[in-house]
PDB file of N, CA and C in Angstrom:
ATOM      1  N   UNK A   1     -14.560  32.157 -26.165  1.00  0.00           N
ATOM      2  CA  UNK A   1     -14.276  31.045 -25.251  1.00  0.00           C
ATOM      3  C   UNK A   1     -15.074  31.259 -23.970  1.00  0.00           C
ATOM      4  N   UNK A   2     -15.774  30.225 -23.223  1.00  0.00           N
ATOM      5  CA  UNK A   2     -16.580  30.316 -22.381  1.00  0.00           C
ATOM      6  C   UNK A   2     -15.567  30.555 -21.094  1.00  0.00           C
ATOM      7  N   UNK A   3     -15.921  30.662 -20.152  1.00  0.00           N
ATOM      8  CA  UNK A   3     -15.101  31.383 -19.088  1.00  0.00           C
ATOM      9  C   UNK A   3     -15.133  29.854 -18.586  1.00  0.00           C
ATOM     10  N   UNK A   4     -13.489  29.038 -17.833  1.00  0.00           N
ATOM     11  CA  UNK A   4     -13.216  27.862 -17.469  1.00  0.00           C
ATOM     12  C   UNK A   4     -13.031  27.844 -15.719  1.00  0.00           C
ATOM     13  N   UNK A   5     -13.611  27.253 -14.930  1.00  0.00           N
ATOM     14  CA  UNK A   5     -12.868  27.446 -13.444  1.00  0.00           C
ATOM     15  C   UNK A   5     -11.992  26.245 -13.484  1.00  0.00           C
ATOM     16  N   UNK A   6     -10.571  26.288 -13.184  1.00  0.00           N
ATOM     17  CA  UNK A   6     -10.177  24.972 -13.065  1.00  0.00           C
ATOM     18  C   UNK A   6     -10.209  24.732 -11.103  1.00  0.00           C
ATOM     19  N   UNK A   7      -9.601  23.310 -11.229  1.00  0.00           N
ATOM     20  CA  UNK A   7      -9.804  22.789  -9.973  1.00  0.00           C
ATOM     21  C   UNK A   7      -9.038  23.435  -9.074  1.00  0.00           C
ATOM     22  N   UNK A   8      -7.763  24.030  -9.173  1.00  0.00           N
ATOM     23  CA  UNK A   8      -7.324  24.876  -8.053  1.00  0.00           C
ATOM     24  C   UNK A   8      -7.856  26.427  -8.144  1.00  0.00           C
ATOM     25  N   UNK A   9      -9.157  26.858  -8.900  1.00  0.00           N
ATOM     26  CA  UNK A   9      -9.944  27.852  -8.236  1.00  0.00           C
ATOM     27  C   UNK A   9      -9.317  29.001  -9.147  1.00  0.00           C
ATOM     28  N   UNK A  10      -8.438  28.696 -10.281  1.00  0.00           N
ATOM     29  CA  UNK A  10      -7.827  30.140 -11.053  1.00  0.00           C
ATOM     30  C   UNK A  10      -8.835  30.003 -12.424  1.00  0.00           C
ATOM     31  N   UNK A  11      -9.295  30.945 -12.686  1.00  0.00           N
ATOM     32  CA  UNK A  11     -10.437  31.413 -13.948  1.00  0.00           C
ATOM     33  C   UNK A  11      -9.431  31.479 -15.185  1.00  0.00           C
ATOM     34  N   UNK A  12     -10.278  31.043 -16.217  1.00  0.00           N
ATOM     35  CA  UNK A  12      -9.300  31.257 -17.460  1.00  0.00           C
ATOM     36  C   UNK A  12     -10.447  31.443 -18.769  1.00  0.00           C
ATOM     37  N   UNK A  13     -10.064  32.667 -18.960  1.00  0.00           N
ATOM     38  CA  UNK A  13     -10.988  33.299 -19.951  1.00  0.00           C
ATOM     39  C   UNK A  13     -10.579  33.329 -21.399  1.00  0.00           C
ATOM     40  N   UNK A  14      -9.848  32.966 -21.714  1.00  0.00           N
ATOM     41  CA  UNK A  14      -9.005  33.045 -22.934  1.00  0.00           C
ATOM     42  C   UNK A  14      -7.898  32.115 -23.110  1.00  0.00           C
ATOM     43  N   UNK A  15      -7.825  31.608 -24.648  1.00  0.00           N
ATOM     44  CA  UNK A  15      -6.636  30.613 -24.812  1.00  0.00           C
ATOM     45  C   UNK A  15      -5.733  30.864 -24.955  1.00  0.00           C
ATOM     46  N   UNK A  16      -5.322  32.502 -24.455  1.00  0.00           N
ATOM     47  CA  UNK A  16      -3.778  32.393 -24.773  1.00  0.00           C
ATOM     48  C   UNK A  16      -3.233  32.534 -22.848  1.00  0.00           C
ATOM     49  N   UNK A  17      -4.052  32.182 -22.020  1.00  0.00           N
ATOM     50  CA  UNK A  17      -4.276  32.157 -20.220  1.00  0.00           C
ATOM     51  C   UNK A  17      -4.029  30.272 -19.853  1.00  0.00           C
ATOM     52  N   UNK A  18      -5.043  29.673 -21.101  1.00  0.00           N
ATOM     53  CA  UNK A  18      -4.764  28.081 -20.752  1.00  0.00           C
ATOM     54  C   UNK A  18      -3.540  28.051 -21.582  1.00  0.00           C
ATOM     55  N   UNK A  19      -2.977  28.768 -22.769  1.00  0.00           N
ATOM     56  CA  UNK A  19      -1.604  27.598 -23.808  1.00  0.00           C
ATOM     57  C   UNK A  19      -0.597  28.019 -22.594  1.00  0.00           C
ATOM     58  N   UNK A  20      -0.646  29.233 -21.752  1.00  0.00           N
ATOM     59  CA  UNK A  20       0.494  29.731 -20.496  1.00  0.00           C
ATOM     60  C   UNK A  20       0.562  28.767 -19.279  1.00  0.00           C
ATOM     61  N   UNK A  21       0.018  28.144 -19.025  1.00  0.00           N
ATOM     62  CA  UNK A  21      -0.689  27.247 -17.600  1.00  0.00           C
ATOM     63  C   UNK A  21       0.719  26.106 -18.014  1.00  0.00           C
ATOM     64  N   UNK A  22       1.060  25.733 -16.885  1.00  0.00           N
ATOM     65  CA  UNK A  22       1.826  24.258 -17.111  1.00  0.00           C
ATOM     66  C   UNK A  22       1.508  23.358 -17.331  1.00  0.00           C
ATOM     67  N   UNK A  23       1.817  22.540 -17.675  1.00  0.00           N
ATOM     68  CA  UNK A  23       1.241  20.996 -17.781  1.00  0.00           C
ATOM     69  C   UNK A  23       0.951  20.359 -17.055  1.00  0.00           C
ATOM     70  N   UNK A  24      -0.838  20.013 -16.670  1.00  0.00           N
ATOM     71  CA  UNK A  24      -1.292  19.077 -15.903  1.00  0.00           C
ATOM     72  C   UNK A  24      -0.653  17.851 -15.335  1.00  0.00           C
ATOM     73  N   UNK A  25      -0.777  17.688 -14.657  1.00  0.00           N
ATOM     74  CA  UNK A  25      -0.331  16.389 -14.066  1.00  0.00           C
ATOM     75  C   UNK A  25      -1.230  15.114 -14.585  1.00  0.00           C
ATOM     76  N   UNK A  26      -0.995  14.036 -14.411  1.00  0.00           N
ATOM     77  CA  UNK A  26      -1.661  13.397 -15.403  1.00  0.00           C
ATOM     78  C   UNK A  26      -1.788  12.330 -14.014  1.00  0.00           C
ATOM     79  N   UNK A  27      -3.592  12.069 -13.817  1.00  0.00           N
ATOM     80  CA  UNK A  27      -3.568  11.204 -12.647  1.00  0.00           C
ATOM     81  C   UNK A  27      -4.624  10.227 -13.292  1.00  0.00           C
ATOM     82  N   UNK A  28      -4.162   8.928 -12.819  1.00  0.00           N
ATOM     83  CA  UNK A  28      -4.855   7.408 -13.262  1.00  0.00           C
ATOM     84  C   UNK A  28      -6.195   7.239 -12.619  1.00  0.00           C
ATOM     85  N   UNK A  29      -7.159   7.197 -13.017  1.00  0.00           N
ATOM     86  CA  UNK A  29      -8.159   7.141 -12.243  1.00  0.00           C
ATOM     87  C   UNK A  29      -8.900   5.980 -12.266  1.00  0.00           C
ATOM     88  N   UNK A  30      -9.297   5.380 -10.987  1.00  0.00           N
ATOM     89  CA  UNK A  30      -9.747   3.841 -10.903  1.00  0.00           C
ATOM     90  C   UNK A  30     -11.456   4.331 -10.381  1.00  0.00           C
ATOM     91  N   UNK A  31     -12.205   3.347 -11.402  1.00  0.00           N
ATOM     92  CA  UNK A  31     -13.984   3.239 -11.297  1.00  0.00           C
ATOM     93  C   UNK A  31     -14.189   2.687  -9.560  1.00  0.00           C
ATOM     94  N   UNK A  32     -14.710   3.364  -8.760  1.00  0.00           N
ATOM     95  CA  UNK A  32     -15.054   2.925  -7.678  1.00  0.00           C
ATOM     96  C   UNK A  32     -15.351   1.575  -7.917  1.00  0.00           C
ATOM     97  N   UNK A  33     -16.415   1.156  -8.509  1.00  0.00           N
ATOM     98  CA  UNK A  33     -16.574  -0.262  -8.904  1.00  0.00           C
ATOM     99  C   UNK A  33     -15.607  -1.169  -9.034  1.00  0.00           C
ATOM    100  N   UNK A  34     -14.542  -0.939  -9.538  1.00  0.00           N
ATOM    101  CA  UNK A  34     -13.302  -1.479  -9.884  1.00  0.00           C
ATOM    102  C   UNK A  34     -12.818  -1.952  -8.632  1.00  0.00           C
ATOM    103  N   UNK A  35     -12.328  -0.491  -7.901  1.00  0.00           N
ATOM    104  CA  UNK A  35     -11.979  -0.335  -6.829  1.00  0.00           C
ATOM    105  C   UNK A  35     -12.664  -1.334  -5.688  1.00  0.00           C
ATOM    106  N   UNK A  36     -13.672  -1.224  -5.674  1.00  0.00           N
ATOM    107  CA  UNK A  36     -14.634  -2.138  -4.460  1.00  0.00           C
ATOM    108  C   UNK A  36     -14.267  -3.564  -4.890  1.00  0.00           C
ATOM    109  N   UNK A  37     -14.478  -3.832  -6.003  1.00  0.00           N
ATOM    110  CA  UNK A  37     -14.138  -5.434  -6.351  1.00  0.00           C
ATOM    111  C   UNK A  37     -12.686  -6.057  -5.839  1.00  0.00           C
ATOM    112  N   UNK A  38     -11.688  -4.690  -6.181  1.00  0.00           N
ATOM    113  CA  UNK A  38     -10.268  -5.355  -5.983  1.00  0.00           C
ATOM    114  C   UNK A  38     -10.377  -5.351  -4.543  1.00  0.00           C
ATOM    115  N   UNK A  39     -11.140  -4.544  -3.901  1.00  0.00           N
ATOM    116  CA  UNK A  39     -11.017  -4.654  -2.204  1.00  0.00           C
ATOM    117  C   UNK A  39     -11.245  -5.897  -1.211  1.00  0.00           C
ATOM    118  N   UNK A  40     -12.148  -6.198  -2.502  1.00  0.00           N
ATOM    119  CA  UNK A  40     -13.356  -7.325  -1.616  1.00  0.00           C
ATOM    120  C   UNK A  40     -12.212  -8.704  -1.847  1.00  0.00           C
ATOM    121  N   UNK A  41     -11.753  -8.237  -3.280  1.00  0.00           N
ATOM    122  CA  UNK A  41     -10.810 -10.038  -3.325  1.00  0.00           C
ATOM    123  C   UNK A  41      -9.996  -9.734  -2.430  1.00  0.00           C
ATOM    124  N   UNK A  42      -8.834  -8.823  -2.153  1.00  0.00           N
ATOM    125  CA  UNK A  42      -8.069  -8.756  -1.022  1.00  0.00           C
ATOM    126  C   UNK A  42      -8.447  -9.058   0.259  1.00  0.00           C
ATOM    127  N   UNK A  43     -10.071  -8.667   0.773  1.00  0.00           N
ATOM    128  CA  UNK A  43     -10.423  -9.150   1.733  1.00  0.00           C
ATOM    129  C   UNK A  43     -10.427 -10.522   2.062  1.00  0.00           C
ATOM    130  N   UNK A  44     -11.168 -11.154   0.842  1.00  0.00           N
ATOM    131  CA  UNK A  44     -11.495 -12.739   0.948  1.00  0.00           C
ATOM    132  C   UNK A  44     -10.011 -13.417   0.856  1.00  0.00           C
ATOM    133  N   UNK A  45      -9.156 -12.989   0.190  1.00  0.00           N
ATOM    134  CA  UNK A  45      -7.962 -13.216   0.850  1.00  0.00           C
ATOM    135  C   UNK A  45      -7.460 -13.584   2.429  1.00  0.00           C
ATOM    136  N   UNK A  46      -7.807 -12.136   3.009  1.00  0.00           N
ATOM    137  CA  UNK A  46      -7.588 -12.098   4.195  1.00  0.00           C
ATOM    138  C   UNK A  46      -8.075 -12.917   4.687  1.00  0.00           C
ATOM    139  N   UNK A  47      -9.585 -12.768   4.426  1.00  0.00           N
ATOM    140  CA  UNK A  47     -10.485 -13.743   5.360  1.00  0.00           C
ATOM    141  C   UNK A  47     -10.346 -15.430   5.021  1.00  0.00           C
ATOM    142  N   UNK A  48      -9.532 -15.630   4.666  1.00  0.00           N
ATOM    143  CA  UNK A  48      -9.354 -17.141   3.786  1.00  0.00           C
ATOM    144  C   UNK A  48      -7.814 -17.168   4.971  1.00  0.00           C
ATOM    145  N   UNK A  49      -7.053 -16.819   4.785  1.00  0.00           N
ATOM    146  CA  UNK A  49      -5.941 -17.128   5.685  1.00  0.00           C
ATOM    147  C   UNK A  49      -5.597 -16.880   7.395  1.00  0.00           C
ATOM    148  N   UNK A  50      -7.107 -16.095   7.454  1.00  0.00           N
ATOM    149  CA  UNK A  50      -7.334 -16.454   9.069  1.00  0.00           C
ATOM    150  C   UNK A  50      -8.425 -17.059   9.600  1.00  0.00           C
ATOM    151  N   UNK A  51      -8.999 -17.699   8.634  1.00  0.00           N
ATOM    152  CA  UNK A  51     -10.122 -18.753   8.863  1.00  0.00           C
ATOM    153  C   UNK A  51     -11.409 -17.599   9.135  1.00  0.00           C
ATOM    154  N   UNK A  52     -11.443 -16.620   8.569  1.00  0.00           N
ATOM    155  CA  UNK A  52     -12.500 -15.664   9.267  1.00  0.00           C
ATOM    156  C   UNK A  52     -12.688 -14.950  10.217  1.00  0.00           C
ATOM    157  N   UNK A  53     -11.351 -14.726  10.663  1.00  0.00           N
ATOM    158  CA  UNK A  53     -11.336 -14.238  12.428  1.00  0.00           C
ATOM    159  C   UNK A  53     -10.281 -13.258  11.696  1.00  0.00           C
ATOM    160  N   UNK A  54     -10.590 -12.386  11.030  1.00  0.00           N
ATOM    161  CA  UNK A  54     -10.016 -10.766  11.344  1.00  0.00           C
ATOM    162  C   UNK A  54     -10.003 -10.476  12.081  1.00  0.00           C
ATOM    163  N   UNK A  55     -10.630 -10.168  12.618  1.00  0.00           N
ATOM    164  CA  UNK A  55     -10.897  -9.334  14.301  1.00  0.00           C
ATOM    165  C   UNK A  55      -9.864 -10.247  15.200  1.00  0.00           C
ATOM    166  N   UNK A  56      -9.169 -11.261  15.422  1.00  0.00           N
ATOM    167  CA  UNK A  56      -8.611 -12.154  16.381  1.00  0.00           C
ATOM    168  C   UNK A  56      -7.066 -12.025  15.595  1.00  0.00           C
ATOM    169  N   UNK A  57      -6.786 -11.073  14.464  1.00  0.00           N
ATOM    170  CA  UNK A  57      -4.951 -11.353  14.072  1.00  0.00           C
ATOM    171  C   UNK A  57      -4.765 -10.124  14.829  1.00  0.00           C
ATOM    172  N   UNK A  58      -3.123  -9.870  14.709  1.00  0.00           N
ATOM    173  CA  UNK A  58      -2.235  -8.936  15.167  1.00  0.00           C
ATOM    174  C   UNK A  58      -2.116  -8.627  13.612  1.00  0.00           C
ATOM    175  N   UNK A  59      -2.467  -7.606  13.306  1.00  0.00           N
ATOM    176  CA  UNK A  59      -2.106  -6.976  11.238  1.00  0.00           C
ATOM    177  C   UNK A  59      -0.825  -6.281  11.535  1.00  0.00           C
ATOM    178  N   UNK A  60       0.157  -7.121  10.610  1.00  0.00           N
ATOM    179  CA  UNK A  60       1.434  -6.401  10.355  1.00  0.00           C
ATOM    180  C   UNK A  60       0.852  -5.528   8.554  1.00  0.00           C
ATOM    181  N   UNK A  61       0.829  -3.998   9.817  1.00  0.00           N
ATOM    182  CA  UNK A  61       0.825  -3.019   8.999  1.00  0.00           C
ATOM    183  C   UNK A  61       1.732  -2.920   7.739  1.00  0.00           C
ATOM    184  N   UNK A  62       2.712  -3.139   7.773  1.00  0.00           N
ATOM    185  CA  UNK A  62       3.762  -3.026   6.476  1.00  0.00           C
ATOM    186  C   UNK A  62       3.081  -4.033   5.308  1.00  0.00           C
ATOM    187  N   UNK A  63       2.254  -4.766   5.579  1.00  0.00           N
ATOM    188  CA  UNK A  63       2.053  -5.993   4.518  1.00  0.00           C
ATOM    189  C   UNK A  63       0.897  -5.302   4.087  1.00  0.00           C
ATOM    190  N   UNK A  64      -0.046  -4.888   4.719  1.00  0.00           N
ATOM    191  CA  UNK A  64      -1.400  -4.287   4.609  1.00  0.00           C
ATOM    192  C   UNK A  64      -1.044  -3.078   3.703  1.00  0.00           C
ATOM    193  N   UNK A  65      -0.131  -2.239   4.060  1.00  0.00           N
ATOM    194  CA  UNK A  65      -0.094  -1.293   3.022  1.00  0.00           C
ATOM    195  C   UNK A  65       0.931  -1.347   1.094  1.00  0.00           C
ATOM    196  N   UNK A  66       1.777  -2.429   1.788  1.00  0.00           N
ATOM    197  CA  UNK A  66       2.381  -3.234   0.538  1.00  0.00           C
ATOM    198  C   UNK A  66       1.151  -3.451  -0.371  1.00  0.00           C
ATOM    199  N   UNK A  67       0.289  -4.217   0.285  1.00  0.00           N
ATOM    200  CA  UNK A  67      -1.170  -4.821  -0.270  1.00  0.00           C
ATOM    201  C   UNK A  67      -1.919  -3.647  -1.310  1.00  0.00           C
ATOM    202  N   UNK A  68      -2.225  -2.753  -0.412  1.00  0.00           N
ATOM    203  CA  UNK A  68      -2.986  -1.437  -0.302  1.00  0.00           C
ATOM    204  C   UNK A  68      -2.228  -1.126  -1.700  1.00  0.00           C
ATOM    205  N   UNK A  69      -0.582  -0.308  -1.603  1.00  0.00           N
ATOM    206  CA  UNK A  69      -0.159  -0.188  -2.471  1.00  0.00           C
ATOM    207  C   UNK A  69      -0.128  -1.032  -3.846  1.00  0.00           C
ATOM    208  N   UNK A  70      -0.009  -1.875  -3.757  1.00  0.00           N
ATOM    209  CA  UNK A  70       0.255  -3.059  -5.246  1.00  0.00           C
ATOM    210  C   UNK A  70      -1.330  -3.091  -5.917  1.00  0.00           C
ATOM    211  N   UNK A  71      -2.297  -2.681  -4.936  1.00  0.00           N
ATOM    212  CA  UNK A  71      -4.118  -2.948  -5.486  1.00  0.00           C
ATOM    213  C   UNK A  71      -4.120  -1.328  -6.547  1.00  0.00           C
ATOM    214  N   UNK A  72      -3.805  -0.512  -5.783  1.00  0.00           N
ATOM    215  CA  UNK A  72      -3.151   0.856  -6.461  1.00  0.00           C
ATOM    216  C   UNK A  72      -2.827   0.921  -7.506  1.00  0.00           C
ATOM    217  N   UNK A  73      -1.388   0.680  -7.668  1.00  0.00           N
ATOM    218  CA  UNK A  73      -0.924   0.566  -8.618  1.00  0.00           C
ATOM    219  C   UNK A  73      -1.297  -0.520 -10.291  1.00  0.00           C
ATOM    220  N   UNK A  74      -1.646  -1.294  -9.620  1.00  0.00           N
ATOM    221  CA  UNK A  74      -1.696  -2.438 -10.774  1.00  0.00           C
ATOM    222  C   UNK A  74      -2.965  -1.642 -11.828  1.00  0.00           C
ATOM    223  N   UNK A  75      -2.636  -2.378 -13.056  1.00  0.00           N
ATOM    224  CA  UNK A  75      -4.012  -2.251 -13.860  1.00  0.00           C
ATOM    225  C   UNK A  75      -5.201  -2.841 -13.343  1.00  0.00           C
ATOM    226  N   UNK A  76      -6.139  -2.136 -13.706  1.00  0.00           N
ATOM    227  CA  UNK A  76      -7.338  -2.008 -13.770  1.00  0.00           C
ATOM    228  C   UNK A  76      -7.740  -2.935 -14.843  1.00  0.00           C
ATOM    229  N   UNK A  77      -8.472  -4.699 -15.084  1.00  0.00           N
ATOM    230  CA  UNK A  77      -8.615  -5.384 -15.544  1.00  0.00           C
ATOM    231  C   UNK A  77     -10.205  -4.717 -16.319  1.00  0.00           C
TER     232      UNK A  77
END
């Protein structure tokens, strides 16, 4: 077995070092691409309900990160 570095930096030289290891965590990973697209519609969102004048609202933070969160979470089309 080839010698493994995992991401928190512990070496594992042998498979009976990885069958001992706990079980990974299992994280969803979104294509930047993806990511940039869902950003940009949320933007044009934005920019659609203040006529283009971002810069001129007061942003209620709680909605922005509701937002933030729900772009997160959702599938990836």
């Amino acid at each position: 077995m080839a010698q493994v570095m995992l991401f928190n930096g512990q070496r594992v030289t042998n498979p009976a070092q990885l069958q001992s290891l706990p079980p990974a965590r299992v994280k969803r990973m979104i294509a930047a691409d993806d990511l940039a697209a869902r950003l940009a519609e949320l933007r044009a969102q934005w920019e659609s309900a203040t006529g283009g004048k971002l810069d001129a609202v007061t942003i209620n933070l709680r909605m922005l990160f509701d937002d933030l969160q729900e772009l997160i979470s959702s599938e990836v089309e």
